[in-house]
Protein backbone atom coordinates (compact mmCIF):
# COMPACT_ATOMS: atom_id res chain seq x y z
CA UNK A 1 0.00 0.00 0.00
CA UNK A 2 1.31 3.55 -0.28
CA UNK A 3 3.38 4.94 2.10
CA UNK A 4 5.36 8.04 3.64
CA UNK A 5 7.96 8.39 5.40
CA UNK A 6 8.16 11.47 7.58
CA UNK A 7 11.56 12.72 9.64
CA UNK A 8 11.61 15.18 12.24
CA UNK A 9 15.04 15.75 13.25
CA UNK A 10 17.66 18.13 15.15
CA UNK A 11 20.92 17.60 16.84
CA UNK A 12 19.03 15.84 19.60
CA UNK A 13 16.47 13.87 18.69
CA UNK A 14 14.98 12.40 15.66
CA UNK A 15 11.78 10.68 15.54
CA UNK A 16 10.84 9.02 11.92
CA UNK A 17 6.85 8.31 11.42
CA UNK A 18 5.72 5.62 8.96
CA UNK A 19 2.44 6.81 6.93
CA UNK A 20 0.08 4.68 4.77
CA UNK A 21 -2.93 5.51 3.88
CA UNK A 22 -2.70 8.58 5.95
CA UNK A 23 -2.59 6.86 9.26
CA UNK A 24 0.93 6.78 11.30
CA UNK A 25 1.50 2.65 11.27
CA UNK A 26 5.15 3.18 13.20
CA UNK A 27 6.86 5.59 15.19
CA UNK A 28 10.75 5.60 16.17
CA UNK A 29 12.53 7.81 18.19
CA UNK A 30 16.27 8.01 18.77
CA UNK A 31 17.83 10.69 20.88
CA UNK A 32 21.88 11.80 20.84
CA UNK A 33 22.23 10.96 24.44
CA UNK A 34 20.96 7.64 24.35
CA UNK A 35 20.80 6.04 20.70
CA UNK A 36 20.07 2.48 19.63
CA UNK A 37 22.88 0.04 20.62
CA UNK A 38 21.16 -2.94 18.68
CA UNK A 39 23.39 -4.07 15.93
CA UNK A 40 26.28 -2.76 17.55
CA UNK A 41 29.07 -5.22 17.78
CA UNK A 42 31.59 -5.64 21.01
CA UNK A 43 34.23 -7.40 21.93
CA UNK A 44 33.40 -8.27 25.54
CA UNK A 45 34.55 -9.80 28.66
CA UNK A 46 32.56 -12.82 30.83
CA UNK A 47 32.09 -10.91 34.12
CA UNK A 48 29.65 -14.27 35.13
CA UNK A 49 28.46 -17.35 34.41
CA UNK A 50 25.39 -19.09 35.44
CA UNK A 51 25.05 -22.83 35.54
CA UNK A 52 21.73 -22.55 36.68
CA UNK A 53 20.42 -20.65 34.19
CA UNK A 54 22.73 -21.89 31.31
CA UNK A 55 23.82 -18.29 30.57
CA UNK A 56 26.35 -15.98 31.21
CA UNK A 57 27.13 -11.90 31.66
CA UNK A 58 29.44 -10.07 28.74
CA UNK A 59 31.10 -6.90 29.91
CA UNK A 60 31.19 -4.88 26.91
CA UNK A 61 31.73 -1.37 28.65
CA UNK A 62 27.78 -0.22 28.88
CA UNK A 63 26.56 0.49 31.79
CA UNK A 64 24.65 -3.05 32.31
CA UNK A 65 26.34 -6.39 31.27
CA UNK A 66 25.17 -8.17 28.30
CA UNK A 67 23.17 -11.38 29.08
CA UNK A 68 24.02 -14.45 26.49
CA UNK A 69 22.54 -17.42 26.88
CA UNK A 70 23.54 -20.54 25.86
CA UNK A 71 21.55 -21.10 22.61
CA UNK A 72 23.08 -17.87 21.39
CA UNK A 73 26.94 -19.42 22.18
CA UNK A 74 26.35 -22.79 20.63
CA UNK A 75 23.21 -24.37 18.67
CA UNK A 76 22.46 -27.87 18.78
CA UNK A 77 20.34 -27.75 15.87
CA UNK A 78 21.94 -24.90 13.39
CA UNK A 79 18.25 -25.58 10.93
CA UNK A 80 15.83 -24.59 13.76
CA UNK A 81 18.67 -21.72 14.80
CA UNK A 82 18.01 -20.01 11.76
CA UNK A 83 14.43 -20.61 11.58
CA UNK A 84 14.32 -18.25 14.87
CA UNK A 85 16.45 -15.61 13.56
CA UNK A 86 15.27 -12.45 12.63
CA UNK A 87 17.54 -9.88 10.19
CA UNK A 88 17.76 -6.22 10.42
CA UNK A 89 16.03 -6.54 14.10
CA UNK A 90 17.36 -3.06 14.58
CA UNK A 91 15.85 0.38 16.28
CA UNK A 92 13.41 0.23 13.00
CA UNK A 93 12.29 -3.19 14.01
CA UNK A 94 12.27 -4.22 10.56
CA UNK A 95 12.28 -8.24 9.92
CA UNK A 96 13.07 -10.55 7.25
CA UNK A 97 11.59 -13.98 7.79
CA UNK A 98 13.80 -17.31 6.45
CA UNK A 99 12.29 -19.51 4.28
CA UNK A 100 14.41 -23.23 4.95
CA UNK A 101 14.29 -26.59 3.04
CA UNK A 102 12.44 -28.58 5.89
CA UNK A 103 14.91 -31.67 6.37
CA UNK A 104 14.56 -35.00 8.55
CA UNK A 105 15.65 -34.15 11.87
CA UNK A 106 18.12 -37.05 11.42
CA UNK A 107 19.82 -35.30 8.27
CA UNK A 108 20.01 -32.12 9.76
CA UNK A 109 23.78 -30.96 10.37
CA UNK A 110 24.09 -30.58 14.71
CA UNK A 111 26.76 -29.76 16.88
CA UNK A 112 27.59 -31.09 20.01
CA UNK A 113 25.63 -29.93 22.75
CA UNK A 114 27.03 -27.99 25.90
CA UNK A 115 26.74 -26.45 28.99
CA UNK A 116 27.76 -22.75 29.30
CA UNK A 117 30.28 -23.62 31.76
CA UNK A 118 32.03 -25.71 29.33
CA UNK A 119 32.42 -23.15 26.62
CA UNK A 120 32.83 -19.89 28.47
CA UNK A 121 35.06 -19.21 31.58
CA UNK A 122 34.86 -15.84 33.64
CA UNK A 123 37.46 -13.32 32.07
CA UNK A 124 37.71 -14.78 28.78
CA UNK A 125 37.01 -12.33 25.84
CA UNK A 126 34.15 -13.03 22.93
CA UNK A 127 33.04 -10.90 20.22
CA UNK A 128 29.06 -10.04 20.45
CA UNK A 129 26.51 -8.65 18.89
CA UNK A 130 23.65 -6.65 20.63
CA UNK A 131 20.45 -8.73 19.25
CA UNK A 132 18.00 -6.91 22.08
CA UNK A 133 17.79 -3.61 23.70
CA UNK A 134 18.11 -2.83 27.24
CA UNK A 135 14.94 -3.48 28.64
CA UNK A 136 13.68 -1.68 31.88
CA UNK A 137 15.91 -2.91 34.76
CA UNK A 138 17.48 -5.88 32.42
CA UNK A 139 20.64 -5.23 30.36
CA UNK A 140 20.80 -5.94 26.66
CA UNK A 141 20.72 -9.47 25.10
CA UNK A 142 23.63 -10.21 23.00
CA UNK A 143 24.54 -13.18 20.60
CA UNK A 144 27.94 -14.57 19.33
CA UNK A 145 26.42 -14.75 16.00
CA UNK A 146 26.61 -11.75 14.34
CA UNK A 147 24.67 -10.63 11.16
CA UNK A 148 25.73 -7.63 9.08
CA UNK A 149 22.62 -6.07 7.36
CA UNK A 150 23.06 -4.52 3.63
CA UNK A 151 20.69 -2.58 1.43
CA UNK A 152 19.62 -6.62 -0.22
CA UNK A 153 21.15 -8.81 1.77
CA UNK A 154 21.90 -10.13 5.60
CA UNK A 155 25.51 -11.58 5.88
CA UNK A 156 25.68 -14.27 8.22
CA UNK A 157 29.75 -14.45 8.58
CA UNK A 158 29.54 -17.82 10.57
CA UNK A 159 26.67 -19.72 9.11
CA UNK A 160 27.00 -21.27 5.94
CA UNK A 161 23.03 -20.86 4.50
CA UNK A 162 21.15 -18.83 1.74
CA UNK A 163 18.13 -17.99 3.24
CA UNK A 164 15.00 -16.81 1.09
CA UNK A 165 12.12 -13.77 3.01
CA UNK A 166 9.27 -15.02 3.17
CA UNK A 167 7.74 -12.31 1.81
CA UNK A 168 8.79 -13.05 -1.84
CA UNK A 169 6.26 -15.50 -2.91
CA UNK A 170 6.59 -15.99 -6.41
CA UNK A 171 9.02 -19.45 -6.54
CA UNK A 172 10.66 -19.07 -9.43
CA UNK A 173 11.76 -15.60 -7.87
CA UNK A 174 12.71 -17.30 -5.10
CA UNK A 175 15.06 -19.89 -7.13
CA UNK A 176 16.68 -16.89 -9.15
CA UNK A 177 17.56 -15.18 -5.75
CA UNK A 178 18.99 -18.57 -4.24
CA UNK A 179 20.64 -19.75 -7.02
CA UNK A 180 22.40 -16.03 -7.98
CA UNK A 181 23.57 -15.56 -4.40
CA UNK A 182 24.99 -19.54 -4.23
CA UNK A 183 27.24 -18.52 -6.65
CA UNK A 184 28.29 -15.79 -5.66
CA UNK A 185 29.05 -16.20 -1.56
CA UNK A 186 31.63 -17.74 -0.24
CA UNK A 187 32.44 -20.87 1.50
CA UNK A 188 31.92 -20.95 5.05
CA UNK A 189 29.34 -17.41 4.98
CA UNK A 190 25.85 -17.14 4.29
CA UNK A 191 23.24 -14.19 3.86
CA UNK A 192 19.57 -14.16 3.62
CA UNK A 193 18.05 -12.76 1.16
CA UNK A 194 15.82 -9.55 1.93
CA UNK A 195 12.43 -8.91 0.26
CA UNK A 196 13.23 -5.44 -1.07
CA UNK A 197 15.54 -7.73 -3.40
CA UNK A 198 12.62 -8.77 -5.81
CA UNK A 199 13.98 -8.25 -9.10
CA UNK A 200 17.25 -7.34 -8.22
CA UNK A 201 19.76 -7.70 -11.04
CA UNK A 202 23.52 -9.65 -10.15
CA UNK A 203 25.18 -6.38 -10.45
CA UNK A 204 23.56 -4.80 -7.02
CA UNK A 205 24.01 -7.87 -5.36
CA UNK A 206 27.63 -7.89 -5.89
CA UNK A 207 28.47 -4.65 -4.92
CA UNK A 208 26.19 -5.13 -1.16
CA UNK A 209 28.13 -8.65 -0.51
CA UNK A 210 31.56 -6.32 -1.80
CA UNK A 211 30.07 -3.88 0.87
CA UNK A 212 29.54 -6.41 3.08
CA UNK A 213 32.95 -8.35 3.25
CA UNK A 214 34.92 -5.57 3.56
CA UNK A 215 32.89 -4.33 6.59
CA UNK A 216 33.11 -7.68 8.08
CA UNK A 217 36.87 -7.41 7.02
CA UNK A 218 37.08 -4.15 9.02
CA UNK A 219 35.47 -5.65 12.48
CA UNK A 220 37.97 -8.42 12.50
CA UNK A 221 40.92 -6.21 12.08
CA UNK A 222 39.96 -4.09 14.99
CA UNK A 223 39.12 -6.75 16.88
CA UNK A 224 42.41 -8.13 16.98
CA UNK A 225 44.04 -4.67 18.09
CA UNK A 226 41.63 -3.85 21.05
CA UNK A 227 41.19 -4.67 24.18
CA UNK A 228 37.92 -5.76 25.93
CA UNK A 229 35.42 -4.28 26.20
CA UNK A 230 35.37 -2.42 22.99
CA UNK A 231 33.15 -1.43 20.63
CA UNK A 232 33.96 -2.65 17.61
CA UNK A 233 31.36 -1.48 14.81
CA UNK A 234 28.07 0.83 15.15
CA UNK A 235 25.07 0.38 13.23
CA UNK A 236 23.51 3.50 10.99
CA UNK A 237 21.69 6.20 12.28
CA UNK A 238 17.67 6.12 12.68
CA UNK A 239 17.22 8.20 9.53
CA UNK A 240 19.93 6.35 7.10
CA UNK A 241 18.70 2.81 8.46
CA UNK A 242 15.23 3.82 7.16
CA UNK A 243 16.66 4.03 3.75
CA UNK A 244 18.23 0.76 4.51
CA UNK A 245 15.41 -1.00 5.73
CA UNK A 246 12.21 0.84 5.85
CA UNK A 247 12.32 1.59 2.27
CA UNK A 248 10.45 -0.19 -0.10
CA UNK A 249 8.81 0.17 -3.62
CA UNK A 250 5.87 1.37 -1.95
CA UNK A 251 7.11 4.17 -0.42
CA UNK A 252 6.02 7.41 -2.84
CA UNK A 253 8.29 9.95 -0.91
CA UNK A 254 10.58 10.74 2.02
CA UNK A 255 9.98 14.48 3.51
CA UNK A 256 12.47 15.60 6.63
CA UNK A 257 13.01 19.32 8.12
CA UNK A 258 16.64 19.32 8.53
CA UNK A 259 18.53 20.22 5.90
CA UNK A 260 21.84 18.94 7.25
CA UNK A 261 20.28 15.20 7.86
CA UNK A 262 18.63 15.50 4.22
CA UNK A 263 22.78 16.31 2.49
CA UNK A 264 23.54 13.51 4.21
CA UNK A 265 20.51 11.26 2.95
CA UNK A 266 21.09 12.57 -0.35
CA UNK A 267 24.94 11.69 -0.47
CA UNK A 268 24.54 7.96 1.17
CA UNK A 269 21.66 7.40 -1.46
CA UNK A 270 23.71 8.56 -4.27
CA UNK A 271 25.93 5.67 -3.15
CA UNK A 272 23.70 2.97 -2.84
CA UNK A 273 20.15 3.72 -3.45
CA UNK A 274 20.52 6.44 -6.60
CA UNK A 275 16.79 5.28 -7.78
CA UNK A 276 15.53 7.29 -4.46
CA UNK A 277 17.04 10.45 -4.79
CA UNK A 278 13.75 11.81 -6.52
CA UNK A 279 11.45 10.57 -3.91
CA UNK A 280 13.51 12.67 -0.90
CA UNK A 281 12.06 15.76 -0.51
CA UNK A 282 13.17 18.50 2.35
CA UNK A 283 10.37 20.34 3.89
CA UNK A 284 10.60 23.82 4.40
CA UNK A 285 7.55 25.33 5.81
CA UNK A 286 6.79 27.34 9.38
CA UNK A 287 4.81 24.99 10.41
CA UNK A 288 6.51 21.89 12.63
CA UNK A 289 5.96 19.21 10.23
CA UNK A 290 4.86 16.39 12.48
CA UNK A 291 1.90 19.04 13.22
CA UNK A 292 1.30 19.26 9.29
CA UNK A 293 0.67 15.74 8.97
CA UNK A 294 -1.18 15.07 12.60
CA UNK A 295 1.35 13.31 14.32
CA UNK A 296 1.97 14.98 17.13
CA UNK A 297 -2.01 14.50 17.62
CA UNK A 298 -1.14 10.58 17.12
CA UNK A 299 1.89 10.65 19.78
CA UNK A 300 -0.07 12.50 22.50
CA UNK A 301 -3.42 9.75 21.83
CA UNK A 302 -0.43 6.46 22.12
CA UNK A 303 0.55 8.21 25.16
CA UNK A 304 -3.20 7.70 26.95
CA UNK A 305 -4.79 5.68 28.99
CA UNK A 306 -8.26 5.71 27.07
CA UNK A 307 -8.93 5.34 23.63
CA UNK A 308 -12.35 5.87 22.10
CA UNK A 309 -13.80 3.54 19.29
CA UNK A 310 -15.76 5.15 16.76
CA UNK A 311 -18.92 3.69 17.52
CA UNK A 312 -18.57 5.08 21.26
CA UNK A 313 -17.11 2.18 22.64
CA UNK A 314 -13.78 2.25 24.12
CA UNK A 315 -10.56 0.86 25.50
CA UNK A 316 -8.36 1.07 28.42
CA UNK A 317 -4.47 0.29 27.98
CA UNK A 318 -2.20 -0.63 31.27
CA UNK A 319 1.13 -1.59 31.34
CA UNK A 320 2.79 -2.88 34.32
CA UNK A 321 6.14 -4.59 35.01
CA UNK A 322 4.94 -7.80 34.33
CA UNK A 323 2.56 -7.82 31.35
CA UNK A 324 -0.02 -5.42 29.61
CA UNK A 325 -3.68 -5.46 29.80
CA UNK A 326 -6.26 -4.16 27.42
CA UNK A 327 -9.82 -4.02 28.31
CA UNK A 328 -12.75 -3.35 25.81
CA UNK A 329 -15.65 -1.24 26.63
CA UNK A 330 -19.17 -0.52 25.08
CA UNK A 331 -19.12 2.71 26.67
CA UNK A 332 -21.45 5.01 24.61
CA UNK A 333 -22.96 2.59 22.26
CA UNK A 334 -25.53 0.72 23.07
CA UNK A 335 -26.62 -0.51 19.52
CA UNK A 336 -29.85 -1.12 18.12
CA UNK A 337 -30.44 -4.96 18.16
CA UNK A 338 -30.12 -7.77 20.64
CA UNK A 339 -27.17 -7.20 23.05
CA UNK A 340 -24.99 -10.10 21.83
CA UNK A 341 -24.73 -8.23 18.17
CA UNK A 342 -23.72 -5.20 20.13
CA UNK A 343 -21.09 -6.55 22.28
CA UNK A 344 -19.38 -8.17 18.87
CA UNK A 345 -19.59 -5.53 17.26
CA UNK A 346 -17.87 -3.58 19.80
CA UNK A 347 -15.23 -6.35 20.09
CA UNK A 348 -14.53 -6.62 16.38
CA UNK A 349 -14.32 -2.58 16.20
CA UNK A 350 -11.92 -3.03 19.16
CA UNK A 351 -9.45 -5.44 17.37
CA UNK A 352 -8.45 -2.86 15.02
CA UNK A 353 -7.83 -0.03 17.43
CA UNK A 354 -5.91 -2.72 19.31
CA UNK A 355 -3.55 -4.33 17.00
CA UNK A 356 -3.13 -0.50 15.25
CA UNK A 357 -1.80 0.58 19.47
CA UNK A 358 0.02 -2.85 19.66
CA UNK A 359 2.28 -1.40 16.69
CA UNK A 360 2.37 2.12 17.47
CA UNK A 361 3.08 2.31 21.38
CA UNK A 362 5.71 -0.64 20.31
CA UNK A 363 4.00 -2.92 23.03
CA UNK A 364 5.91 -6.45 23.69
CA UNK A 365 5.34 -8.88 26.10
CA UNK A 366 2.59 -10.60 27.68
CA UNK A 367 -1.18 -9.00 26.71
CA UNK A 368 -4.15 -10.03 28.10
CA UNK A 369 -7.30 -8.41 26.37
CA UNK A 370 -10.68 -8.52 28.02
CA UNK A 371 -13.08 -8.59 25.38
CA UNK A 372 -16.82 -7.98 26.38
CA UNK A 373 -18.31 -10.98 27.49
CA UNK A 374 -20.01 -13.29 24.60
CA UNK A 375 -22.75 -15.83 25.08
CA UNK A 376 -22.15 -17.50 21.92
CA UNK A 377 -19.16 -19.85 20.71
CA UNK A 378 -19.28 -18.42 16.92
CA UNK A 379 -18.99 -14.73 18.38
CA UNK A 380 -15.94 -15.57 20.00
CA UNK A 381 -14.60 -17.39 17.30
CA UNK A 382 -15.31 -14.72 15.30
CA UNK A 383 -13.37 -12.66 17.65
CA UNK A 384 -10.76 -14.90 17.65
CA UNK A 385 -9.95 -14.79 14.05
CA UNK A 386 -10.05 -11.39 13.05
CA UNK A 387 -7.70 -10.66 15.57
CA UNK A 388 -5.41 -13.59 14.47
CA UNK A 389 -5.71 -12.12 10.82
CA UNK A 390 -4.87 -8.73 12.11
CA UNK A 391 -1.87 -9.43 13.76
CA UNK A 392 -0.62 -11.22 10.75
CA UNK A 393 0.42 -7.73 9.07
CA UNK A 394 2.35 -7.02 12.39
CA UNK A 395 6.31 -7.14 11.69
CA UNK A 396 6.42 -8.30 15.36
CA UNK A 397 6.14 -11.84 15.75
CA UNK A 398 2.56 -12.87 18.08
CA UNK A 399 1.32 -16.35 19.46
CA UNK A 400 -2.43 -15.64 20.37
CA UNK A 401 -4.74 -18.29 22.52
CA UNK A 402 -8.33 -18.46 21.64
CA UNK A 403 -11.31 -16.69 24.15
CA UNK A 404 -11.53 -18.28 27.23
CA UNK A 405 -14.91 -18.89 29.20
CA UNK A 406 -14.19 -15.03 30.86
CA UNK A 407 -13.84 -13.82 27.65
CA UNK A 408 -9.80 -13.10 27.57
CA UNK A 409 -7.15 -13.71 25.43
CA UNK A 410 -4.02 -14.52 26.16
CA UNK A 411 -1.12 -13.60 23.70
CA UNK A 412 2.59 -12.53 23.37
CA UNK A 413 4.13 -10.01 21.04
CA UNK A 414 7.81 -10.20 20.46
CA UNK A 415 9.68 -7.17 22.05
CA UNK A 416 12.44 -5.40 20.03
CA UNK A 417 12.95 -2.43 21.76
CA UNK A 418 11.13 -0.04 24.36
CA UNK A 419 7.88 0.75 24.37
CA UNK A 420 6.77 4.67 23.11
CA UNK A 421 5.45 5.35 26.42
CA UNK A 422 9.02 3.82 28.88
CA UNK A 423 11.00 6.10 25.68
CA UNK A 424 8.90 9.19 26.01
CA UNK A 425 7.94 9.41 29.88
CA UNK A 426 9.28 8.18 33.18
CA UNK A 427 7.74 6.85 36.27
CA UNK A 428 5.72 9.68 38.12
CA UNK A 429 8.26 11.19 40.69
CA UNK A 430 5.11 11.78 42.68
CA UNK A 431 3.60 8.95 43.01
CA UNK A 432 6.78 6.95 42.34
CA UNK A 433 4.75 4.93 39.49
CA UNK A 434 1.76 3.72 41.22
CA UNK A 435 -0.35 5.45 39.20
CA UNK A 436 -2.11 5.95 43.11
CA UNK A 437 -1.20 8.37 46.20
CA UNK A 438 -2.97 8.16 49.87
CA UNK A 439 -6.23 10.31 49.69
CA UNK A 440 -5.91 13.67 52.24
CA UNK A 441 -8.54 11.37 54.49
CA UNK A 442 -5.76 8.56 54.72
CA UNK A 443 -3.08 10.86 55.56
CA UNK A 444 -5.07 12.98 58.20
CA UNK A 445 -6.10 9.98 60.06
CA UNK A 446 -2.27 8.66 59.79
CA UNK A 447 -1.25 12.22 61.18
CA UNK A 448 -3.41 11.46 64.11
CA UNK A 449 -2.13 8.00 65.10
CA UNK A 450 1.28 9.37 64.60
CA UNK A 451 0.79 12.38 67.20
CA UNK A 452 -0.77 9.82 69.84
CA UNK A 453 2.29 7.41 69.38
CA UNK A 454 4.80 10.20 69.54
CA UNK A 455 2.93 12.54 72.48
CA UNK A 456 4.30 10.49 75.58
CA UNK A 457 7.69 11.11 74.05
CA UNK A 458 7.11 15.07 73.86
CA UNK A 459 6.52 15.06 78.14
CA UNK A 460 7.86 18.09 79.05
CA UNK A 461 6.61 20.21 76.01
CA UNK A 462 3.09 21.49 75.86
CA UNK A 463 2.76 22.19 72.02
CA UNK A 464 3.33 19.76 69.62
CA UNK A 465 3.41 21.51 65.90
CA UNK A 466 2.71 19.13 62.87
CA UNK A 467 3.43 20.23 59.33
CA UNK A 468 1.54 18.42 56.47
CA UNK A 469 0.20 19.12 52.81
CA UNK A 470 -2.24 22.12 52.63
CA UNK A 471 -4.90 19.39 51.26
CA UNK A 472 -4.46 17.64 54.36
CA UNK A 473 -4.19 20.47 56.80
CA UNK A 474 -7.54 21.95 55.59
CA UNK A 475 -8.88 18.66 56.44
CA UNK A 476 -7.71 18.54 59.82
CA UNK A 477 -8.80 22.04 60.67
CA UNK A 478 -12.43 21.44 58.80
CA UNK A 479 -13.76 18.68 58.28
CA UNK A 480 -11.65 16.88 61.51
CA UNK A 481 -11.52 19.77 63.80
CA UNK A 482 -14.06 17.81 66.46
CA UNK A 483 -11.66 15.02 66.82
CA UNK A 484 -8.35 17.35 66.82
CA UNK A 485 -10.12 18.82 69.69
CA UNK A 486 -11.03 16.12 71.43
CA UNK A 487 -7.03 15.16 71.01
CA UNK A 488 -5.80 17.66 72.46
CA UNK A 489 -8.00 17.44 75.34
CA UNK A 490 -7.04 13.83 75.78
CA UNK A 491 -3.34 14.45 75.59
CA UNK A 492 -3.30 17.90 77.53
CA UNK A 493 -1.37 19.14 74.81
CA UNK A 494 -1.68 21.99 71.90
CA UNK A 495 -1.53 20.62 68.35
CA UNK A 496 -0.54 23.35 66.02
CA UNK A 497 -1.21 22.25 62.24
CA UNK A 498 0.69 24.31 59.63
CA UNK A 499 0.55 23.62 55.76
CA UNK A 500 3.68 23.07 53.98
CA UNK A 501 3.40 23.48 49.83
CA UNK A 502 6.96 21.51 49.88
CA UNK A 503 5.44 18.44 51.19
CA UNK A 504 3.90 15.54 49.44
CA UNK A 505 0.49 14.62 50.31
CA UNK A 506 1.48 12.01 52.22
CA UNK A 507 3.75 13.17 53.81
CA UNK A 508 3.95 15.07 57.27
CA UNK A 509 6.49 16.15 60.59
CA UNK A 510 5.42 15.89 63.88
CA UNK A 511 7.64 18.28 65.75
CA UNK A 512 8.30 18.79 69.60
CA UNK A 513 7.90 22.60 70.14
């Protein structure tokens, strides 16, 4: 379908907005201070390794280790290994799916399996790649097997495959592709082919595997010359690994609003990509650009809690630690038919607005949904799959389980990188995340108990003076003033209350006057 690609960029940020159809499908942000380490490769130290949980921790000078575990150091089964792998799983999130000759598991080439203690020792150097971002509190994942991503193809230095996208469907397309790049690879190295290759002529694949080798060429010379931890090659930038991977045939123009990023763009594509160079346009205009084609409007709505449906129904996004949950609402609508049309049709309407926030907030993880309850087995298989279909345009990879008897599903969508909203915001410095604080009532009452449990200390003083939040104070003086009375009375002391703005609301200081 036809697409845009819009770039808002400065020396500290740049955010990059997929368009099609006039709807934002994908959002990325990268910022100076803390820009995408996925691709980057390292040449690391083992700080730890952990029997227990067959993995181990790679120093490679961030500021969290690197976890590897052991399927990532050696594969048993090197088929199903590159069945998982994904190419180009970079800050762009863009994947390439393998297609593989499916061979008896007897035939299938294996190494010997073994235990992470047997191949890695603490202080022993590797070379990694960062396969996963930094994730919350957990460092990033990292893999011994590194892929180098070109403009057509993947190179896979260590594994010794030609691997066809999935998304080329036409086989005697795919045959072309395999057999070209067979002959022209080397022994020992592999690539997979990506799906921006269709029709590709020899010529452009030889100069991305020339590309290619030399850059591999280039990471094994500095290797050798370094010391651990080092980095030893950085992937692209956010705007020039759109060109690399977000661009495709569809794509009917590129607008930005810096004219330093778009010499740049212009130069690399003049390099690799000249048949682009027409469709990269730099916007000049007053207006903030991301305002010009609603954007911003689309950022602020990803960032709430709420999201209406267009029939009046609505849902309600949470994420937590531990997984995300989505719940679906008839709200306003209450249809015009029986109820059980109304609640699917609510559902259905739902699925859209959910697997469009799935992709745009960048949600990964565990997701429970809670449709509206349905009375009949056909509605919620109905349910079921049109949201399997949906998720099938989703670059992310999702397992979904069908509705259960309380009308939830159960699914997991693969996570790449951060979500928009752990990116864009931080925990609430108020409420330290909660998304909760102690009503004034609470606190009052807690002010009380503390002044009876501190009184017997205060003996010799008279006055006791407590400052809390001005919420809370006018509640004490108001609403509680019979009680503070009686308090006083019953301690035979005076209990000055003073409102601090500098508190929080729940907190307060009892002091001895």
């Amino acid at each position: 379908m036809p697409s845009e690609i819009v770039i808002n960029a400065n020396a500290l940020e740049t955010r990059m907005a997929i368009i099609e159809n006039d709807v934002v499908t994908e959002l990325y942000i990268e910022r100076a201070r803390d820009r995408s380490i996925v691709g980057n490769i390292y040449k690391g130290v083992v700080t730890k390794v952990l029997p227990g949980m067959q993995a181990s921790f790679v120093d490679i000078g961030l500021e969290k280790a690197g976890f590897l575990y052991v399927s990532d150091v050696d594969v048993m089964d090197i088929m199903e290994e590159y069945e998982k792998m994904k190419t180009g799983e970079n800050a762009l999130g863009v994947q390439e799916e393998l297609e593989l000759k499916k061979k008896p598991r007897s035939s299938r080439k294996r190494r010997q399996s073994k235990a992470i203690e047997e191949m890695l020792q603490e202080g022993q150097e590797v070379m990694v790649q960062v396969s996963k971002e930094p994730i919350g509190s957990k460092g990033c994942r990292i893999t011994s097997y590194s892929t180098l991503p070109g403009r057509y193809l993947v190179y896979m230095p260590t594994i010794d495959n030609v691997g066809i996208s999935r998304r080329i469907e036409a086989e005697a397309e795919r045959k072309r592709l395999r057999d070209m790049i067979k002959s022209l690879k080397k022994q020992g190295a592999g690539y997979i082919v990506r799906t921006v290759s269709e029709g590709t002529r020899k010529e452009e694949f030889v100069t991305d595997i020339k590309y290619l080798n030399k850059l591999w060429n280039d990471v094994q010379e500095k290797a050798e010359k370094v010391s651990a931890p080092a980095l030893l090659h950085s992937d692209l930038n956010l705007i020039l690994r759109s060109f690399r991977d977000a661009y495709t045939k569809d794509v009917e123009k590129i607008i930005m609003d810096s004219e330093e990023e778009y010499k740049n763009c212009i130069e690399f594509v003049r390099a690799y990509m000249p048949h682009v160079e027409p469709k990269i346009k730099l916007y000049t205009e007053k207006e903030p650009i991301f305002d010009v084609y609603g954007i911003e409007m689309e950022i602020e709505r990803a960032l709430g809690r709420k999201i209406w449906l267009k029939s009046g129904g609505y849902i309600v996004i949470d994420q937590t630690e531990a997984l995300v949950t989505i719940d679906v609402n008839t709200g306003r609508y209450v249809g015009k038919r029986n109820p059980e049309e109304t609640i699917l049709k609510t559902n259905l309407e739902a699925i859209k607005e959910i697997v469009y926030q799935l992709k745009l907030r960048n949600i990964g993880g565990i997701i429970i949904i809670d449709f509206i309850d349905m009375a009949k087995d056909e509605s919620k298989e109905k349910v079921y799959s049109t949201l399997d279909a949906a998720l099938k345009t989703d670059k992310a990879k999702a397992n979904i389980l069908e509705v259960s008897e309380l009308g939830l599903v159960e699914m997991t969508r693969e996570r790449v990188r951060e979500s928009l909203s752990r990116v864009l915001c931080e925990p609430c410095p108020y409420c330290e995340g909660k998304g909760r604080v102690k009503s004034a009532a609470t606190a009052c009452y807690e002010v009380f108990r503390e002044v009876k449990r501190v009184a017997n200390s205060f003996k010799r003083s008279q006055k006791i003076m407590v400052n809390v939040h001005p919420k809370v104070s006018d509640m004490i003086l108001e609403e509680e003033r019979q009680f503070l009375d009686r308090l006083e009375k019953d301690l035979k002391k005076r209990i000055i209350i003073k409102a601090d703005y500098d508190l929080h609301l729940e907190q307060y200081e009892v002091i001895n006057l």
